[in-house]
PDB file of N, CA and C in Angstrom:
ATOM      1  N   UNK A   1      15.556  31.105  32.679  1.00  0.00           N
ATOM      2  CA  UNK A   1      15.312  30.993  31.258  1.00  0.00           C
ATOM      3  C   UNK A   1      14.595  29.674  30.970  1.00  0.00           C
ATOM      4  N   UNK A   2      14.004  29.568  29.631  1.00  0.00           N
ATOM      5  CA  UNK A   2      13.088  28.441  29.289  1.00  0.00           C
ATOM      6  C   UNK A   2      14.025  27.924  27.973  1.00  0.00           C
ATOM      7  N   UNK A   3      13.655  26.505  28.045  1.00  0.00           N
ATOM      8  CA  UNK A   3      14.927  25.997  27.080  1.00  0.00           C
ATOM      9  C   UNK A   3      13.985  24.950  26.704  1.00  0.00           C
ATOM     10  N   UNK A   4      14.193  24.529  25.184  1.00  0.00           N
ATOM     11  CA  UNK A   4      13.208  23.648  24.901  1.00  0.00           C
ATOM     12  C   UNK A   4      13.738  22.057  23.973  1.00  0.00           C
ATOM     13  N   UNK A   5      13.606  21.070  25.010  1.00  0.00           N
ATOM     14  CA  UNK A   5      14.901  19.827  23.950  1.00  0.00           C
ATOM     15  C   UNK A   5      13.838  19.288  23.202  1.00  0.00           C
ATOM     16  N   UNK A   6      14.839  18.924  22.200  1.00  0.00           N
ATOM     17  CA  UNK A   6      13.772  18.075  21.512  1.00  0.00           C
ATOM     18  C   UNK A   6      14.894  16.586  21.315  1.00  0.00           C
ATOM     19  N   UNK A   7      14.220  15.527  21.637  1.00  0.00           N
ATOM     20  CA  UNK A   7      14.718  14.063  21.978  1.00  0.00           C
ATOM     21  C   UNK A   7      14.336  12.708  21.260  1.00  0.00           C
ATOM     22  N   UNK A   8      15.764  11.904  20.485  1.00  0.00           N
ATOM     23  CA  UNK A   8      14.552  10.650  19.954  1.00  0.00           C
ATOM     24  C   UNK A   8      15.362   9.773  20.963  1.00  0.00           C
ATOM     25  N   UNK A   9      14.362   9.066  21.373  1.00  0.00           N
ATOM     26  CA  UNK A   9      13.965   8.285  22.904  1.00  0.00           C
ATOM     27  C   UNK A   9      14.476   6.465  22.367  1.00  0.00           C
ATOM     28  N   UNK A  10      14.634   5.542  22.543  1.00  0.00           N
ATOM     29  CA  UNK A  10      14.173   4.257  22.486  1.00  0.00           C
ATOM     30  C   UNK A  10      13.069   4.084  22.873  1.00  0.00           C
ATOM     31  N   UNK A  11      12.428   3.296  22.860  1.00  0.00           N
ATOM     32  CA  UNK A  11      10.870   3.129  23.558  1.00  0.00           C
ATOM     33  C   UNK A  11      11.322   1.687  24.268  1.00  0.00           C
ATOM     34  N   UNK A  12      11.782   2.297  25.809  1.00  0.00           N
ATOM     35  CA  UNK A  12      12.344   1.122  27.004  1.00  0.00           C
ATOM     36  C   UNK A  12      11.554   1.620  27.749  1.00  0.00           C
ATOM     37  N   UNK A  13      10.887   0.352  28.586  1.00  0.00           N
ATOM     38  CA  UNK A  13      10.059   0.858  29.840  1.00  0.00           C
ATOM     39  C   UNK A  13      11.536   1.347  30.851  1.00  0.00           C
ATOM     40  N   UNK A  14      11.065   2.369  31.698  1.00  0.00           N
ATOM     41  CA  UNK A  14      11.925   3.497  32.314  1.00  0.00           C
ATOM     42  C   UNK A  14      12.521   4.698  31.099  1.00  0.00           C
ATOM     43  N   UNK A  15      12.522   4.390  29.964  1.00  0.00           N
ATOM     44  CA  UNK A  15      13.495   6.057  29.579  1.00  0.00           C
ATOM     45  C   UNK A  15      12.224   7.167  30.086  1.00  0.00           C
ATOM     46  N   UNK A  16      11.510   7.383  30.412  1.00  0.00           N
ATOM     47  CA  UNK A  16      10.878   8.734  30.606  1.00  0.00           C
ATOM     48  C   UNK A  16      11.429   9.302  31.803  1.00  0.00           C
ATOM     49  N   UNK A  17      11.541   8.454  32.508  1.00  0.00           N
ATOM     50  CA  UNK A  17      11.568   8.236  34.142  1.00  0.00           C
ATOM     51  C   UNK A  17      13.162   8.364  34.267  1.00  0.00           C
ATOM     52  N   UNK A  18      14.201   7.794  33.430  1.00  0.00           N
ATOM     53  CA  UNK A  18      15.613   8.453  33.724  1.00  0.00           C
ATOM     54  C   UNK A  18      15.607   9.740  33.150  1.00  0.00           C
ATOM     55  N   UNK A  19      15.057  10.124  32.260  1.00  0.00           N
ATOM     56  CA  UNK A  19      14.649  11.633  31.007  1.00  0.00           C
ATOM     57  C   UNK A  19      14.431  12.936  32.305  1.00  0.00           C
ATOM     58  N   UNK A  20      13.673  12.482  33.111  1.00  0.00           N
ATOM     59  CA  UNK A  20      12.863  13.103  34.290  1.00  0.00           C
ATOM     60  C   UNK A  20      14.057  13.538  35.191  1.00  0.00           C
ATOM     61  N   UNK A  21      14.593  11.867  36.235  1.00  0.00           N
ATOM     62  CA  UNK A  21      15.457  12.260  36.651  1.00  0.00           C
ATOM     63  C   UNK A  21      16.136  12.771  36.546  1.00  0.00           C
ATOM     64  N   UNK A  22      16.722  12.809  35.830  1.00  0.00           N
ATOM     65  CA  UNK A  22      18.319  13.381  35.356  1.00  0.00           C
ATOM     66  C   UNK A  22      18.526  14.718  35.372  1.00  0.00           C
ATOM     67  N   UNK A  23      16.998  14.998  34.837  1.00  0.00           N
ATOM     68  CA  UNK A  23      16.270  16.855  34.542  1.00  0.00           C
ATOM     69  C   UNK A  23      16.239  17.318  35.428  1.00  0.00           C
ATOM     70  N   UNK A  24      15.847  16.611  36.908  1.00  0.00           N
ATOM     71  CA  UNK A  24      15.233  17.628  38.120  1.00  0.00           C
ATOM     72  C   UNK A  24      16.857  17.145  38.174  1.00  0.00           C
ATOM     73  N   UNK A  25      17.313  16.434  38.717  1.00  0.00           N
ATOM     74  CA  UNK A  25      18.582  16.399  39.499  1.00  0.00           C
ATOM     75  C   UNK A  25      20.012  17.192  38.678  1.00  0.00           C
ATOM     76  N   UNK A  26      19.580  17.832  37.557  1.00  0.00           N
ATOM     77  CA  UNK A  26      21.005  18.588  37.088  1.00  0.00           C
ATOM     78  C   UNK A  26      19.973  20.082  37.433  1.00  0.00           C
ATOM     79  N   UNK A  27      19.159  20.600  38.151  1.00  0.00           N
ATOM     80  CA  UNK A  27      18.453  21.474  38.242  1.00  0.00           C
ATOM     81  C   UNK A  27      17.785  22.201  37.685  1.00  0.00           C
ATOM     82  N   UNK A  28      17.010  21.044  36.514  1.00  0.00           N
ATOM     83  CA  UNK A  28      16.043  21.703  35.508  1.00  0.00           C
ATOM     84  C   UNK A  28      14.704  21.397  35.803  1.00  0.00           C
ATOM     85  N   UNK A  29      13.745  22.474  35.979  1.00  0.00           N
ATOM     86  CA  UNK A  29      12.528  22.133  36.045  1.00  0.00           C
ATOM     87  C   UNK A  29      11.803  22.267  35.113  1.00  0.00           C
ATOM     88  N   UNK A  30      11.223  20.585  34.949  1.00  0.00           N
ATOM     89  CA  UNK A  30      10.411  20.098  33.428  1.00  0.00           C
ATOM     90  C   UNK A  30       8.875  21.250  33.795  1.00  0.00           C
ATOM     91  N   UNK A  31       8.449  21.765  32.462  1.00  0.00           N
ATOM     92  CA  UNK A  31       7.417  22.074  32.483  1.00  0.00           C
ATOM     93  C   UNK A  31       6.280  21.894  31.590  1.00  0.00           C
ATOM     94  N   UNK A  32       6.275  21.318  30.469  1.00  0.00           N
ATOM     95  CA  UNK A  32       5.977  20.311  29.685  1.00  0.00           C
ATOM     96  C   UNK A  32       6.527  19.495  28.878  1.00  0.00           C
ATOM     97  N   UNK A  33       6.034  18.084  28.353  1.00  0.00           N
ATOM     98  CA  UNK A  33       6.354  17.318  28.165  1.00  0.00           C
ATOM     99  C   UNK A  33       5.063  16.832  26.701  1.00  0.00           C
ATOM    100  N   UNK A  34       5.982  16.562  25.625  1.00  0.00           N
ATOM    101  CA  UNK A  34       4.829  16.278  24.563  1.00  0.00           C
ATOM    102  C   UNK A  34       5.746  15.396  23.144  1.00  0.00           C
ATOM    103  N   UNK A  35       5.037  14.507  23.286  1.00  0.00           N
ATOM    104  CA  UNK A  35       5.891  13.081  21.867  1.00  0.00           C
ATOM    105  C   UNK A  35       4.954  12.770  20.902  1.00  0.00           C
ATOM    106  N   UNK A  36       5.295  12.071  20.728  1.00  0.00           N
ATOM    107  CA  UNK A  36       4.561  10.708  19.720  1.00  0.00           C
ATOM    108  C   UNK A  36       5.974   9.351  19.182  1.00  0.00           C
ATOM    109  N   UNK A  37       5.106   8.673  18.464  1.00  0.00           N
ATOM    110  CA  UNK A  37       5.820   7.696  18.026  1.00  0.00           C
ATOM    111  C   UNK A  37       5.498   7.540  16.417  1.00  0.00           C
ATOM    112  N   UNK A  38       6.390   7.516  15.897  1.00  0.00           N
ATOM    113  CA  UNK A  38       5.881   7.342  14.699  1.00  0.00           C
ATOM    114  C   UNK A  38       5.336   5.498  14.323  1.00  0.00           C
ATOM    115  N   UNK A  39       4.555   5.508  12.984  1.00  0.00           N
ATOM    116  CA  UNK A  39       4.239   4.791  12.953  1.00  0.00           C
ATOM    117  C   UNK A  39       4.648   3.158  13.207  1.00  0.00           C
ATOM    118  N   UNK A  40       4.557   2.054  14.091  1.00  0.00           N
ATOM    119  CA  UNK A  40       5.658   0.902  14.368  1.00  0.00           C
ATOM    120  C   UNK A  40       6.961   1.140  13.994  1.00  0.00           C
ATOM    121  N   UNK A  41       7.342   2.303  15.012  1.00  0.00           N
ATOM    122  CA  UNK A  41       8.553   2.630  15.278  1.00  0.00           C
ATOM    123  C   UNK A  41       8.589   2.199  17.021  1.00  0.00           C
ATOM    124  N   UNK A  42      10.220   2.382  16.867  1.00  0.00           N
ATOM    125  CA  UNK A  42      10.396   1.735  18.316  1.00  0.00           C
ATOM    126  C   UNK A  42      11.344   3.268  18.796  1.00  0.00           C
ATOM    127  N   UNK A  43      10.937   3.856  18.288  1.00  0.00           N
ATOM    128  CA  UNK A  43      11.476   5.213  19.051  1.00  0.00           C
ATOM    129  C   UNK A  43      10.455   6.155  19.258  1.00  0.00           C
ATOM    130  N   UNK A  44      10.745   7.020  20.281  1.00  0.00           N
ATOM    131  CA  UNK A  44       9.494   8.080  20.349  1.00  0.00           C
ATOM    132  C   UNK A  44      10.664   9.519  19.975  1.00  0.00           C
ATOM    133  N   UNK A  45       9.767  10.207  19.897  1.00  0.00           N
ATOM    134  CA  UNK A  45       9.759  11.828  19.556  1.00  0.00           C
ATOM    135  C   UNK A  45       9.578  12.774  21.111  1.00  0.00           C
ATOM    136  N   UNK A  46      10.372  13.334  21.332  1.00  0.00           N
ATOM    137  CA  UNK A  46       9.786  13.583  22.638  1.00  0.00           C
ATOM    138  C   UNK A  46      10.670  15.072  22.833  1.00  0.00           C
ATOM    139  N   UNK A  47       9.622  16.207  23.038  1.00  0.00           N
ATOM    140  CA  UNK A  47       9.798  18.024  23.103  1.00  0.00           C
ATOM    141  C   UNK A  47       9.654  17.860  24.388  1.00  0.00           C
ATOM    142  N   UNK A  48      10.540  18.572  25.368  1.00  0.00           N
ATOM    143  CA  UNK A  48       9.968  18.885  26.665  1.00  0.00           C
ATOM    144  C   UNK A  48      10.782  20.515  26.576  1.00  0.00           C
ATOM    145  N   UNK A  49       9.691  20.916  27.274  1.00  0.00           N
ATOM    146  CA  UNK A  49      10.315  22.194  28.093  1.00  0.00           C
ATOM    147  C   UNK A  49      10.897  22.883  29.556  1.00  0.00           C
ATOM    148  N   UNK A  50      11.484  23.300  29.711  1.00  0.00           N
ATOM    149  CA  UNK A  50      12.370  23.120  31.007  1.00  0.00           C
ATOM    150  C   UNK A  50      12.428  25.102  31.231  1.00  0.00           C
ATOM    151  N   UNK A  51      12.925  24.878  32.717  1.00  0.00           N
ATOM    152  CA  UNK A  51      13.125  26.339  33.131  1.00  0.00           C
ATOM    153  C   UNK A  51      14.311  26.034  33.809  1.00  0.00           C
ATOM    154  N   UNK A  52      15.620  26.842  34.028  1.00  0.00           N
ATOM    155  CA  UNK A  52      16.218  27.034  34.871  1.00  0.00           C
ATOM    156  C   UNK A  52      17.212  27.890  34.750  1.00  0.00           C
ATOM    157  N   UNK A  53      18.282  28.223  35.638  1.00  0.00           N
ATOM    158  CA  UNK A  53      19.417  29.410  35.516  1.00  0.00           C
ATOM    159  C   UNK A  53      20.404  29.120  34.982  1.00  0.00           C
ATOM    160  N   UNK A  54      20.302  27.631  35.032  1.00  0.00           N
ATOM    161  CA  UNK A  54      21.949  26.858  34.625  1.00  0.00           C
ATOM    162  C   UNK A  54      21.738  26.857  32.798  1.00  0.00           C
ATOM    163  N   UNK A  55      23.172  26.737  33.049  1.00  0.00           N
ATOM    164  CA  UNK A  55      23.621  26.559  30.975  1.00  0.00           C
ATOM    165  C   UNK A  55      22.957  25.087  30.562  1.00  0.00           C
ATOM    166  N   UNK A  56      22.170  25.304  29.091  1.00  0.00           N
ATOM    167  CA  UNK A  56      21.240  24.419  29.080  1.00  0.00           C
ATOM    168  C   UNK A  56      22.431  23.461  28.327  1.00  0.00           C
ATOM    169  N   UNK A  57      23.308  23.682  27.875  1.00  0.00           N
ATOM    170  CA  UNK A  57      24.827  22.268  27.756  1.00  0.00           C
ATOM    171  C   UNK A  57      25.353  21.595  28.610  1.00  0.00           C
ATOM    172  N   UNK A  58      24.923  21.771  30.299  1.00  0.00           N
ATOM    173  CA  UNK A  58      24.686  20.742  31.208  1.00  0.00           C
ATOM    174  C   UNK A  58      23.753  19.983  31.098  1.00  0.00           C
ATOM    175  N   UNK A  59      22.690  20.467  31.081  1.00  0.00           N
ATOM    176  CA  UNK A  59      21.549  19.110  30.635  1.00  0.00           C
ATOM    177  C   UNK A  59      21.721  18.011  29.428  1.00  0.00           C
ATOM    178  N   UNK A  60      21.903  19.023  28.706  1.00  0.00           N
ATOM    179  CA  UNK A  60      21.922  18.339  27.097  1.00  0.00           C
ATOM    180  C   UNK A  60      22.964  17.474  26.806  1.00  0.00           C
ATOM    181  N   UNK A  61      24.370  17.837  27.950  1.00  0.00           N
ATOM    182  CA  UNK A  61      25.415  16.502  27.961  1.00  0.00           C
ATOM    183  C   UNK A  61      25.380  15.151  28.858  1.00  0.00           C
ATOM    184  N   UNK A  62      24.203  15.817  29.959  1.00  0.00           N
ATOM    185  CA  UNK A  62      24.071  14.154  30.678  1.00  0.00           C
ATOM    186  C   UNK A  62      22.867  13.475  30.194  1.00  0.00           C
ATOM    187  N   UNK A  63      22.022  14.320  29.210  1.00  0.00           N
ATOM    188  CA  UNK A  63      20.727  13.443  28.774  1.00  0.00           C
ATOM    189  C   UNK A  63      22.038  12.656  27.527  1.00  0.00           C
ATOM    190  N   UNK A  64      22.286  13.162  26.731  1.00  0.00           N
ATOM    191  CA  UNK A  64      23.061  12.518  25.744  1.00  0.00           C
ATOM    192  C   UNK A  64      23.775  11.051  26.247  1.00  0.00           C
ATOM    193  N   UNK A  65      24.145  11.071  27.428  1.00  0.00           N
ATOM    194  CA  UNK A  65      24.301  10.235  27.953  1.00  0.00           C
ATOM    195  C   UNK A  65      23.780   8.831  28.246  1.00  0.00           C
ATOM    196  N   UNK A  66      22.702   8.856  28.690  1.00  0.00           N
ATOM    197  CA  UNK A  66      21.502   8.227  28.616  1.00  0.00           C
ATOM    198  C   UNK A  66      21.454   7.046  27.873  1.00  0.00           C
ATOM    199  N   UNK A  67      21.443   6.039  28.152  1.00  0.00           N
ATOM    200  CA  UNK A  67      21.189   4.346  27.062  1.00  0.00           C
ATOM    201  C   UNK A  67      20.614   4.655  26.052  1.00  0.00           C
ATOM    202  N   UNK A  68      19.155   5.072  26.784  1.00  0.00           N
ATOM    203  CA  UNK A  68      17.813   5.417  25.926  1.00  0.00           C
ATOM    204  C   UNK A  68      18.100   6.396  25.106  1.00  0.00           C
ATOM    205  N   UNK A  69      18.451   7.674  25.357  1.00  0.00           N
ATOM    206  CA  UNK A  69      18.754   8.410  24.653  1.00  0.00           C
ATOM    207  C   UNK A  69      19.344   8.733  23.095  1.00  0.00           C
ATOM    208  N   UNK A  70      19.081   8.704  22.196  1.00  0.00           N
ATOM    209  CA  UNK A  70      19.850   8.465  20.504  1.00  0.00           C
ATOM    210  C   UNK A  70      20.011   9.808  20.425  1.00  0.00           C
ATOM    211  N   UNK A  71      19.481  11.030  20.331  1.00  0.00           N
ATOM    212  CA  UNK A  71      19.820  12.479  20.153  1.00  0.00           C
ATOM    213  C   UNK A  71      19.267  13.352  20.841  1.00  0.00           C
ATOM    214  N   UNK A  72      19.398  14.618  20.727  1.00  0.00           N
ATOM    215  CA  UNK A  72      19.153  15.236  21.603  1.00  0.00           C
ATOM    216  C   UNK A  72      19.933  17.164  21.595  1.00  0.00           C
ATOM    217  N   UNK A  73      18.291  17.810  21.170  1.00  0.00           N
ATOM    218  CA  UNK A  73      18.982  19.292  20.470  1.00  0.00           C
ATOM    219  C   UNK A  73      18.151  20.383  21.687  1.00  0.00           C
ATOM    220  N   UNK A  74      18.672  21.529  21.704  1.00  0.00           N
ATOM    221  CA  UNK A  74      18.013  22.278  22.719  1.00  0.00           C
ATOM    222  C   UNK A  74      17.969  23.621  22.175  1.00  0.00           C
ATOM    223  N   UNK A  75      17.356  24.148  22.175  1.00  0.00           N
ATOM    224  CA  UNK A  75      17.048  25.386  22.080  1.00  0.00           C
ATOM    225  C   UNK A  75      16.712  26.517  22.474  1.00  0.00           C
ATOM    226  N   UNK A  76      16.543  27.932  22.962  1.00  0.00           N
ATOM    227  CA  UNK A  76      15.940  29.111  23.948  1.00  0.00           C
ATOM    228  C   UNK A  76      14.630  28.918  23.482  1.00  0.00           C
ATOM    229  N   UNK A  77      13.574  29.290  24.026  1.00  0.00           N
ATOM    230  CA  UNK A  77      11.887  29.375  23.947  1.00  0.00           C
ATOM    231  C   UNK A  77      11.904  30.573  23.745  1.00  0.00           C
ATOM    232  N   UNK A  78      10.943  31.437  23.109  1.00  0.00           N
ATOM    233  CA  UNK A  78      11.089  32.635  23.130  1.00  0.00           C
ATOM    234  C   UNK A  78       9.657  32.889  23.482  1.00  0.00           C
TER     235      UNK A  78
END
């Protein structure tokens, strides 16, 4: 299945890169990835889309986790 988070980030050099990890290593494979920042904001906006078999409330409880991380919602792709 395709599952689609949508994430507000801190803007720390490394959150993409723990965002990433965390994704392949709970066995989600990222398949796009698309943000912005709003205007002199220090947070980004950040949609990624993911594929995998597992329940997407494993992902969504260790990204929540995350320093960087402030929220974090998921949804089915249809």
């Amino acid at each position: 299945m395709r599952y689609q988070f949508e994430m507000t980030l801190r803007r720390a050099e490394g959150a993409l890169v723990r965002v990433l990890g965390t994704t392949e290593r709970r066995g989600f494979r990222p398949l796009s990835f698309e943000g912005d920042t709003p205007d002199g904001g220090d947070r980004w906006n950040l949609r990624m889309t993911v594929e995998s078999d597992r329940a997407p409330a494993a992902l969504q409880g260790q990204l929540a986790k995350l320093y960087d991380c402030l929220s974090v919602e998921v949804s089915p792709c249809r």
